[in-house]
N, C-alpha and C. Protein backbone atom coordinates (compact mmCIF):
# COMPACT_ATOMS: atom_id res chain seq x y z
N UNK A 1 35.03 54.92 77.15
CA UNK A 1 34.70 56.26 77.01
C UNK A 1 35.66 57.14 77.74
N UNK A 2 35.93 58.15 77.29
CA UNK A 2 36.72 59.23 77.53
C UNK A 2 36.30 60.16 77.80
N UNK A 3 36.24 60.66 79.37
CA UNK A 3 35.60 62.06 80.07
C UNK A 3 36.80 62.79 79.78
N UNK A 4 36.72 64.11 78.90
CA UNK A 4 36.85 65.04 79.05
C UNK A 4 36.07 66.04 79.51
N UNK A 5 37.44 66.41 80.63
CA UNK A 5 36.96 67.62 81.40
C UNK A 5 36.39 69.15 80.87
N UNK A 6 35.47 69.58 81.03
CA UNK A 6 35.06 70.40 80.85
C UNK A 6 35.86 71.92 81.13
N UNK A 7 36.02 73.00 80.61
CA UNK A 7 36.70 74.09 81.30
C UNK A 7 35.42 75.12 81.73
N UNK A 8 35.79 75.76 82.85
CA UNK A 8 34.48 76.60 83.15
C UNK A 8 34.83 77.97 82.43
N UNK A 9 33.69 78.44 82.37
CA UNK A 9 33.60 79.69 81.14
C UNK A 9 34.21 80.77 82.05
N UNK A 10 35.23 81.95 81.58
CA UNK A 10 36.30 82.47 82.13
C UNK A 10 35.24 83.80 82.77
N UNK A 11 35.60 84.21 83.62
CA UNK A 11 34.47 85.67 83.49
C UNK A 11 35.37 86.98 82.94
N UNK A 12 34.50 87.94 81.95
CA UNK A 12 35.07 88.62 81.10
C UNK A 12 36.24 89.77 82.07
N UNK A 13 36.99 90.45 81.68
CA UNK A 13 37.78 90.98 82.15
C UNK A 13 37.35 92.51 82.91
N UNK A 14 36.31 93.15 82.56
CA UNK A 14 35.45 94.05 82.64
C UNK A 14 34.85 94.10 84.01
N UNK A 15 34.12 92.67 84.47
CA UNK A 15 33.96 92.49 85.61
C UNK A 15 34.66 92.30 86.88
N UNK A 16 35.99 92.04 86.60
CA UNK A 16 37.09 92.09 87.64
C UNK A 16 37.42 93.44 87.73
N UNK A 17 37.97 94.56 87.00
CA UNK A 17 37.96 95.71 87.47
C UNK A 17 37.46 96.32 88.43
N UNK A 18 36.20 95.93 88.44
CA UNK A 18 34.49 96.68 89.23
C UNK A 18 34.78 95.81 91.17
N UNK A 19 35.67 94.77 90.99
CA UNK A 19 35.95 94.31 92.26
C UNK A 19 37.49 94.72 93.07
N UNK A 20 36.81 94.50 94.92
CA UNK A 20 38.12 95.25 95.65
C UNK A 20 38.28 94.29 96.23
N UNK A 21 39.32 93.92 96.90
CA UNK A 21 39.34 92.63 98.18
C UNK A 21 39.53 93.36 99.41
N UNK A 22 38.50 92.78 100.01
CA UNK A 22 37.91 92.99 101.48
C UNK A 22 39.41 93.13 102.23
N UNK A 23 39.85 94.89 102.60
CA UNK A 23 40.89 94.81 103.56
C UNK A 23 41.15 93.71 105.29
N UNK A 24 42.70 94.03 104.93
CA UNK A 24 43.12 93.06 105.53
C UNK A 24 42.63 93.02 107.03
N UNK A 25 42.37 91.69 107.53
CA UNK A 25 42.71 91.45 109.34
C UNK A 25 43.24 92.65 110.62
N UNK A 26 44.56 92.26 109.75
CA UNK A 26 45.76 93.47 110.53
C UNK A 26 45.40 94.90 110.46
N UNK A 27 45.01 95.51 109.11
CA UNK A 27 44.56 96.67 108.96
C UNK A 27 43.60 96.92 110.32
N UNK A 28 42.69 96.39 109.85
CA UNK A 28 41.19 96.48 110.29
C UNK A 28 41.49 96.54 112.29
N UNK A 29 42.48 95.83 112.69
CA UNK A 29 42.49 95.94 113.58
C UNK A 29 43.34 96.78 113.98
N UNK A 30 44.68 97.22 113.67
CA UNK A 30 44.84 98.28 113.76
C UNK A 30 44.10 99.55 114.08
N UNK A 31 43.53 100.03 113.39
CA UNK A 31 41.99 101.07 113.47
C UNK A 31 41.41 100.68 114.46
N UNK A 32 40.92 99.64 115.14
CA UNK A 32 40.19 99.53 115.90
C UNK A 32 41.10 99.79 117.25
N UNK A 33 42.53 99.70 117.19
CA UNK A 33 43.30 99.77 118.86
C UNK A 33 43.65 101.67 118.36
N UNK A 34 43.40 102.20 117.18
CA UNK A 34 43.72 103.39 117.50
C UNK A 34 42.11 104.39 117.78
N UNK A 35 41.37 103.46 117.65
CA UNK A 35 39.84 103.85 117.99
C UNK A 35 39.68 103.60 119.36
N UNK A 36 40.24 102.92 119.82
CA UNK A 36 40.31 102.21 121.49
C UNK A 36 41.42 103.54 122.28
N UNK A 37 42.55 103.67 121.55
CA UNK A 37 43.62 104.61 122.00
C UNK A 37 42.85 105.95 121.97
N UNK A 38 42.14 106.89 120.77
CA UNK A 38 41.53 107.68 121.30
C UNK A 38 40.65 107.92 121.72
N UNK A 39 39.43 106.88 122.16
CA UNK A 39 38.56 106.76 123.44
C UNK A 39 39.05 106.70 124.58
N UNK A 40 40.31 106.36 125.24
CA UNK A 40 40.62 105.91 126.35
C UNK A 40 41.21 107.56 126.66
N UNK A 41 41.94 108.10 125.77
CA UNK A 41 42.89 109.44 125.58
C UNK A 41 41.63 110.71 125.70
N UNK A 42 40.42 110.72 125.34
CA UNK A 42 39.51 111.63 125.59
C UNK A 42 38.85 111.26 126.76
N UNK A 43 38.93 109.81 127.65
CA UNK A 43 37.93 109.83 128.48
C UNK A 43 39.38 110.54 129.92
N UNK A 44 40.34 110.30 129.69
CA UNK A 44 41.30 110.66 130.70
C UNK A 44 41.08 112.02 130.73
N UNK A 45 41.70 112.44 129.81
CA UNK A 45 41.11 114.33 129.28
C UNK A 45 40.01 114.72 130.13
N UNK A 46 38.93 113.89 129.65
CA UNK A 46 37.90 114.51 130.22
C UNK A 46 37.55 114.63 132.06
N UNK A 47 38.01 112.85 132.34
CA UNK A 47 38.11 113.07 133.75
C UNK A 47 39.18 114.22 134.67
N UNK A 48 40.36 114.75 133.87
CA UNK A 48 41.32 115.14 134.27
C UNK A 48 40.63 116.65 134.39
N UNK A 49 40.02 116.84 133.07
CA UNK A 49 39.28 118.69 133.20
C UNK A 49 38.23 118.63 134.24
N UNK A 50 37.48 117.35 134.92
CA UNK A 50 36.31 117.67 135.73
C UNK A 50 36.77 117.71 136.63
N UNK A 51 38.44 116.74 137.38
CA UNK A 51 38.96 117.29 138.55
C UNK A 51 39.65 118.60 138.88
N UNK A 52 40.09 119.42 137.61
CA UNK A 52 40.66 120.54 137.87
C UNK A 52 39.82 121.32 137.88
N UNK A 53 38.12 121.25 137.57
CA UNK A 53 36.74 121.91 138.00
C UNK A 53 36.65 121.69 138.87
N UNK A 54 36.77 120.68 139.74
CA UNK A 54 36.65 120.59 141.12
C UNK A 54 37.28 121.40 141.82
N UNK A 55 38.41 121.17 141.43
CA UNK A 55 39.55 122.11 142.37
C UNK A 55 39.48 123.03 142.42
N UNK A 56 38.85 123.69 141.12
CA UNK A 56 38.59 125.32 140.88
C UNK A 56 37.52 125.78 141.93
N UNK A 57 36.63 124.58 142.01
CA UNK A 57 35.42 125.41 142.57
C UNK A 57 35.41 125.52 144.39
N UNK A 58 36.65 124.53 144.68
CA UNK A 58 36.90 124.35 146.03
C UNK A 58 37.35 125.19 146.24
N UNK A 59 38.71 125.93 145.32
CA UNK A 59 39.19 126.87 145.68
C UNK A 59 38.48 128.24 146.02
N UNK A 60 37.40 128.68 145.02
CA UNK A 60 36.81 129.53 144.89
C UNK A 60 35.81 129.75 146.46
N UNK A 61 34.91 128.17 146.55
CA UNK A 61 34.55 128.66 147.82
C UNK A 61 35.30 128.64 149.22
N UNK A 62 36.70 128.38 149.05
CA UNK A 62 37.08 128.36 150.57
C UNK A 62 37.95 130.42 150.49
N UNK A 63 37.88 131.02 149.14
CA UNK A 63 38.13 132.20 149.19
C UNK A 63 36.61 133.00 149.39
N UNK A 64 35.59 132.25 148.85
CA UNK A 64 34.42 132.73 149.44
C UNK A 64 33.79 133.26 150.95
N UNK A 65 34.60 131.71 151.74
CA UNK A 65 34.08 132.36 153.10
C UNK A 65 35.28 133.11 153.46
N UNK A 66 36.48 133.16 153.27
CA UNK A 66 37.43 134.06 153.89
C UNK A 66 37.32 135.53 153.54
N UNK A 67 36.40 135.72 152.28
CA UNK A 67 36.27 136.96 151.96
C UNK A 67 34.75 137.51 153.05
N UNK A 68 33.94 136.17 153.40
CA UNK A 68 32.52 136.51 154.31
C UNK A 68 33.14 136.66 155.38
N UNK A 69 33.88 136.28 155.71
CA UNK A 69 35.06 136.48 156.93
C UNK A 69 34.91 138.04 157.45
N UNK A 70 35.79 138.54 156.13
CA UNK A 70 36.56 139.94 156.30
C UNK A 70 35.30 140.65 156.17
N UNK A 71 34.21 140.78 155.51
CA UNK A 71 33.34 141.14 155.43
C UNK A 71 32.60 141.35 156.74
N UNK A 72 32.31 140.24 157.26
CA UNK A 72 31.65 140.63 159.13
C UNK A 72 32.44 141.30 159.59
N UNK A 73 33.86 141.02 159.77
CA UNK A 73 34.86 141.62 161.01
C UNK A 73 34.28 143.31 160.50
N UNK A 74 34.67 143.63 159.29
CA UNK A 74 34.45 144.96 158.94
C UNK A 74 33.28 145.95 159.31
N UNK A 75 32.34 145.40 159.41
CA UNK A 75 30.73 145.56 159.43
C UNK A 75 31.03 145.76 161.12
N UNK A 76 31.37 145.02 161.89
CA UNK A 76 31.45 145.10 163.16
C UNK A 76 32.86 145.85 163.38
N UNK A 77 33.31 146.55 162.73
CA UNK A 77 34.25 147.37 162.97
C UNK A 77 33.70 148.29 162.73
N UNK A 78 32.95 148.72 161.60
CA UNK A 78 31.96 149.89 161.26
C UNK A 78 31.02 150.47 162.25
N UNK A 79 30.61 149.50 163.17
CA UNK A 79 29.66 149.52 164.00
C UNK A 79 30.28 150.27 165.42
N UNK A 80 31.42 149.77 165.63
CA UNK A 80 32.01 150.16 166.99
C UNK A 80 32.69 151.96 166.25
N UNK A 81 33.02 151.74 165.30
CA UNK A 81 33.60 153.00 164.58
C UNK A 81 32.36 154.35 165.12
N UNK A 82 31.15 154.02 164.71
CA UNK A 82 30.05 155.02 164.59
C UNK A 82 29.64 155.00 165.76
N UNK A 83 29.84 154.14 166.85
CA UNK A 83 29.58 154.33 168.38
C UNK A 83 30.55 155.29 168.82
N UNK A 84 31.87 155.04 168.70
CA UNK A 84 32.89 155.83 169.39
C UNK A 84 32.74 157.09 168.81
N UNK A 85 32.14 157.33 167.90
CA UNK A 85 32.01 158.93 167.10
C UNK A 85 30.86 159.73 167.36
N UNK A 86 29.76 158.88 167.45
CA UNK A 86 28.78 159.31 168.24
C UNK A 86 29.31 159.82 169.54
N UNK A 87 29.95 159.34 171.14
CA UNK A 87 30.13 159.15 171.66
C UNK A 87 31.04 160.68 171.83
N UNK A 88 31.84 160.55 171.00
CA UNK A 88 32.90 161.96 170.57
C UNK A 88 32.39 162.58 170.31
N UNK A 89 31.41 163.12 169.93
CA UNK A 89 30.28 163.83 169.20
C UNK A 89 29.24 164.19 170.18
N UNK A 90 29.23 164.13 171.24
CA UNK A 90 28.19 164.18 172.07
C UNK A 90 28.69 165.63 172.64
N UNK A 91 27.14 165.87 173.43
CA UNK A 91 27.64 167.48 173.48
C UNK A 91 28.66 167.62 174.86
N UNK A 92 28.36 166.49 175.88
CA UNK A 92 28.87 166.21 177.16
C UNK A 92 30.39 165.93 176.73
N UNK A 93 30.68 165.59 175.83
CA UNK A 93 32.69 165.00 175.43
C UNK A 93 33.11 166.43 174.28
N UNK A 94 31.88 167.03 174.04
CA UNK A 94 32.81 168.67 173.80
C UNK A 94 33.08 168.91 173.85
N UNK A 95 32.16 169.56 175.20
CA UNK A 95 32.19 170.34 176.43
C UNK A 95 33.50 170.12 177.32
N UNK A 96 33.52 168.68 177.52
CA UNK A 96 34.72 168.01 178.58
C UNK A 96 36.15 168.18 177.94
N UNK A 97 35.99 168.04 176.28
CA UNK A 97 37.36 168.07 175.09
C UNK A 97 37.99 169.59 175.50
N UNK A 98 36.82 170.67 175.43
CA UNK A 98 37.11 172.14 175.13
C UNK A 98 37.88 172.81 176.37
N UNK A 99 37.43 172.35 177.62
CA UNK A 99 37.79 172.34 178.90
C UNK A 99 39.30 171.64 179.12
N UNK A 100 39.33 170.73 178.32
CA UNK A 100 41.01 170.10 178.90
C UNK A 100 41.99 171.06 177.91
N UNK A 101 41.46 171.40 176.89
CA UNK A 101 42.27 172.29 175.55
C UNK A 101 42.29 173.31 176.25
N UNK A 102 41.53 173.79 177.72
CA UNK A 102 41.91 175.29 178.18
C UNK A 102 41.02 176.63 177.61
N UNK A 103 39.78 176.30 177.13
CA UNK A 103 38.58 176.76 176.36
C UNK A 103 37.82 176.91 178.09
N UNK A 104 36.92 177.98 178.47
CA UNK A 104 36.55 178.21 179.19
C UNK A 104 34.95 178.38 179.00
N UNK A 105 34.16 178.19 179.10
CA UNK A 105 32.70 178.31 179.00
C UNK A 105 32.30 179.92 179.54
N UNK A 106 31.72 180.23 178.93
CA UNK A 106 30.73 181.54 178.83
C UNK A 106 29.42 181.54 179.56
N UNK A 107 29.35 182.50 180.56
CA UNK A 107 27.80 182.51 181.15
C UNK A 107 27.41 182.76 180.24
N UNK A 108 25.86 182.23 179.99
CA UNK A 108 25.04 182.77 178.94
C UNK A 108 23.64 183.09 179.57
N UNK A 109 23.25 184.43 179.24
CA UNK A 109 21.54 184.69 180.06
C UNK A 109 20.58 184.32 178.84
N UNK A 110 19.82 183.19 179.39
CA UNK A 110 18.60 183.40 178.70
C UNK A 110 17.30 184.37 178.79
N UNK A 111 16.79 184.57 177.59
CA UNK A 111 16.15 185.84 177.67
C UNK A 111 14.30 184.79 177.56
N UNK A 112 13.69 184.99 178.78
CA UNK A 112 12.52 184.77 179.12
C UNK A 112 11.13 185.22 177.74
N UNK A 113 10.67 184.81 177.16
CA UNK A 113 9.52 184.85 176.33
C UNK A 113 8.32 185.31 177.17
N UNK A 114 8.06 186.32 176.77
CA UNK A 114 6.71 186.84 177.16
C UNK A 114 5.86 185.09 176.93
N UNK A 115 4.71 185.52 177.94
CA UNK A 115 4.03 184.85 177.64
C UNK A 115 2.73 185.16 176.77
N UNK A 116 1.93 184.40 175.92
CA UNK A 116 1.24 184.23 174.99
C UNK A 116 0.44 185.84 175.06
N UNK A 117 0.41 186.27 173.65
CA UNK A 117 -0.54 187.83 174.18
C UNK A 117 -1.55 187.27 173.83
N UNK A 118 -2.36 188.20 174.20
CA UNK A 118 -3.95 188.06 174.18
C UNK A 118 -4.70 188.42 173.38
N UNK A 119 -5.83 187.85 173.13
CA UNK A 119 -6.76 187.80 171.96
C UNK A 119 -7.43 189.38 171.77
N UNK A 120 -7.60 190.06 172.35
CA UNK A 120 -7.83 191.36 172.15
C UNK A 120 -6.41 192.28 172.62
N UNK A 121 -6.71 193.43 172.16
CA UNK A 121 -5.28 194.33 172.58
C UNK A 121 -5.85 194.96 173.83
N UNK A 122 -4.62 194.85 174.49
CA UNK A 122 -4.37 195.42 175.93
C UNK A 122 -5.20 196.88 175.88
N UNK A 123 -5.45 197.63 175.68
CA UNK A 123 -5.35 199.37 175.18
C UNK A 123 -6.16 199.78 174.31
N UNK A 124 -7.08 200.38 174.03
CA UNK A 124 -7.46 201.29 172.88
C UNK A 124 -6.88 201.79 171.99
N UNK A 125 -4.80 202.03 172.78
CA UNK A 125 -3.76 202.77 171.79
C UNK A 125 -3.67 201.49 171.52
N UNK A 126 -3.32 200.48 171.96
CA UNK A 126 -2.68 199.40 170.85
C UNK A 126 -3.57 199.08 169.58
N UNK A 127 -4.74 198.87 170.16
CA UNK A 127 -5.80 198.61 168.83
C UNK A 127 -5.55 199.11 167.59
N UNK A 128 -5.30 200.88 167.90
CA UNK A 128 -5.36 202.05 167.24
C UNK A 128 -3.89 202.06 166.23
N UNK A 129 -2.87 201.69 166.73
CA UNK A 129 -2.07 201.54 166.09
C UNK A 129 -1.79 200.34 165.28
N UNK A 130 -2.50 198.95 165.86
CA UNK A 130 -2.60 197.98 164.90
C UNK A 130 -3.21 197.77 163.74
N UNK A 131 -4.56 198.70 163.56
CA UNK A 131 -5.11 199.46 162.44
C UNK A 131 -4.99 199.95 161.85
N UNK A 132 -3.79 200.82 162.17
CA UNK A 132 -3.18 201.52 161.26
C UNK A 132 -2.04 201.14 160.64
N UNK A 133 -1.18 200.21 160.91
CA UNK A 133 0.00 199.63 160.55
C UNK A 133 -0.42 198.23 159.60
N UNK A 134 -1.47 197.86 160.11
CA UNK A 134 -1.42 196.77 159.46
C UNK A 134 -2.31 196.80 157.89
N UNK A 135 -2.51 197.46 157.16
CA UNK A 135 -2.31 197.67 156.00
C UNK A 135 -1.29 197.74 155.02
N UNK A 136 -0.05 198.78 155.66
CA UNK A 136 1.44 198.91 154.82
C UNK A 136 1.97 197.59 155.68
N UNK A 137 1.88 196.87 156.60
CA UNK A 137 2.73 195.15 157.05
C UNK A 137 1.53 194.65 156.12
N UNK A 138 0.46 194.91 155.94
CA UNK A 138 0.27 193.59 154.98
C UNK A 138 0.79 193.71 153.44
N UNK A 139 0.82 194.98 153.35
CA UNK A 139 1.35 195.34 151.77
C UNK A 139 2.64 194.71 151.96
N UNK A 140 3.55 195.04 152.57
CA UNK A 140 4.76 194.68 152.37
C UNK A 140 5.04 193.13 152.55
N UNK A 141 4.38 192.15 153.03
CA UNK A 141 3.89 190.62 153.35
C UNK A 141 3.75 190.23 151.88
N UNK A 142 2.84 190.73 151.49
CA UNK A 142 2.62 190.41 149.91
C UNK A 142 3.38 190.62 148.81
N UNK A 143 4.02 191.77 149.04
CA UNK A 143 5.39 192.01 147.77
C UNK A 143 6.26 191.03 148.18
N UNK A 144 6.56 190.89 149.22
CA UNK A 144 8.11 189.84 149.54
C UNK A 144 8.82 190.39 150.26
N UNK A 145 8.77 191.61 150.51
CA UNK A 145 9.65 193.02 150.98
C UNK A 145 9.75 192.36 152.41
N UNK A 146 10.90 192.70 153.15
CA UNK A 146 10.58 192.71 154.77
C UNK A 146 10.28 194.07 155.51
């Protein structure tokens, strides 16, 4: 007997079109070291921008206290400022200023205040005339007039 071999049935041509072959090894890894290259390239980036945040913010507060610095000295310069002016300002360093400038002080008389008058008028004439005046002083009180 004689085995002849069988041929296997071809598959139609239609169905090979519809197929891709699974890219290559090399490809595939390729992509993966330039997937590796820009993970490694954004994580540097990124560490590199959080140290120049650092730096920023060091900088910022060591101008912080040098500016709290200038800020007290000033405040306590303000302070001695408004003492010494006060001080200049007083009526005793005027007085003493006006005197070295060759300004001479003035007697001055004070003029004594009666003391308190009294609840009735002194006089019958005073009464008499306060009765009579004080109608046109009150009129004129009330217009505005002096």
């Amino acid at each position: 007997m004689s085995v002849v071999p069988a041929s296997l049935p071809r598959p139609a041509t239609r169905a090979r079109a519809h197929l891709k072959v699974a890219p290559e090894v090399a490809r595939r890894r390729r992509y993966t070291r330039l997937a590796m290259v820009g993970a490694a390239l954004v994580t540097v980036a990124s560490l590199f921008l959080m140290v120049a945040f650092q730096v920023f913010a060091a900088q910022s507060a060591f101008r912080l206290d040098q500016l709290a610095k200038v800020r007290a000295n000033e405040e306590l310069r303000n302070e001695r400022l408004r003492e010494q002016v006060a001080s200049l300002s007083s009526p005793g360093s005027v007085i003493a200023r006006a005197q070295q400038d060759g300004l001479v002080p003035v007697p001055v008389n004070y003029v004594q205040a009666p003391p308190a008058a009294p609840d009735k008028p002194v006089s019958d004439a005073a009464g008499k005339v306060l009765n009579q005046t004080w109608s046109t002083t009150k009129k004129h009180l009330d217009d505005g007039n002096p």
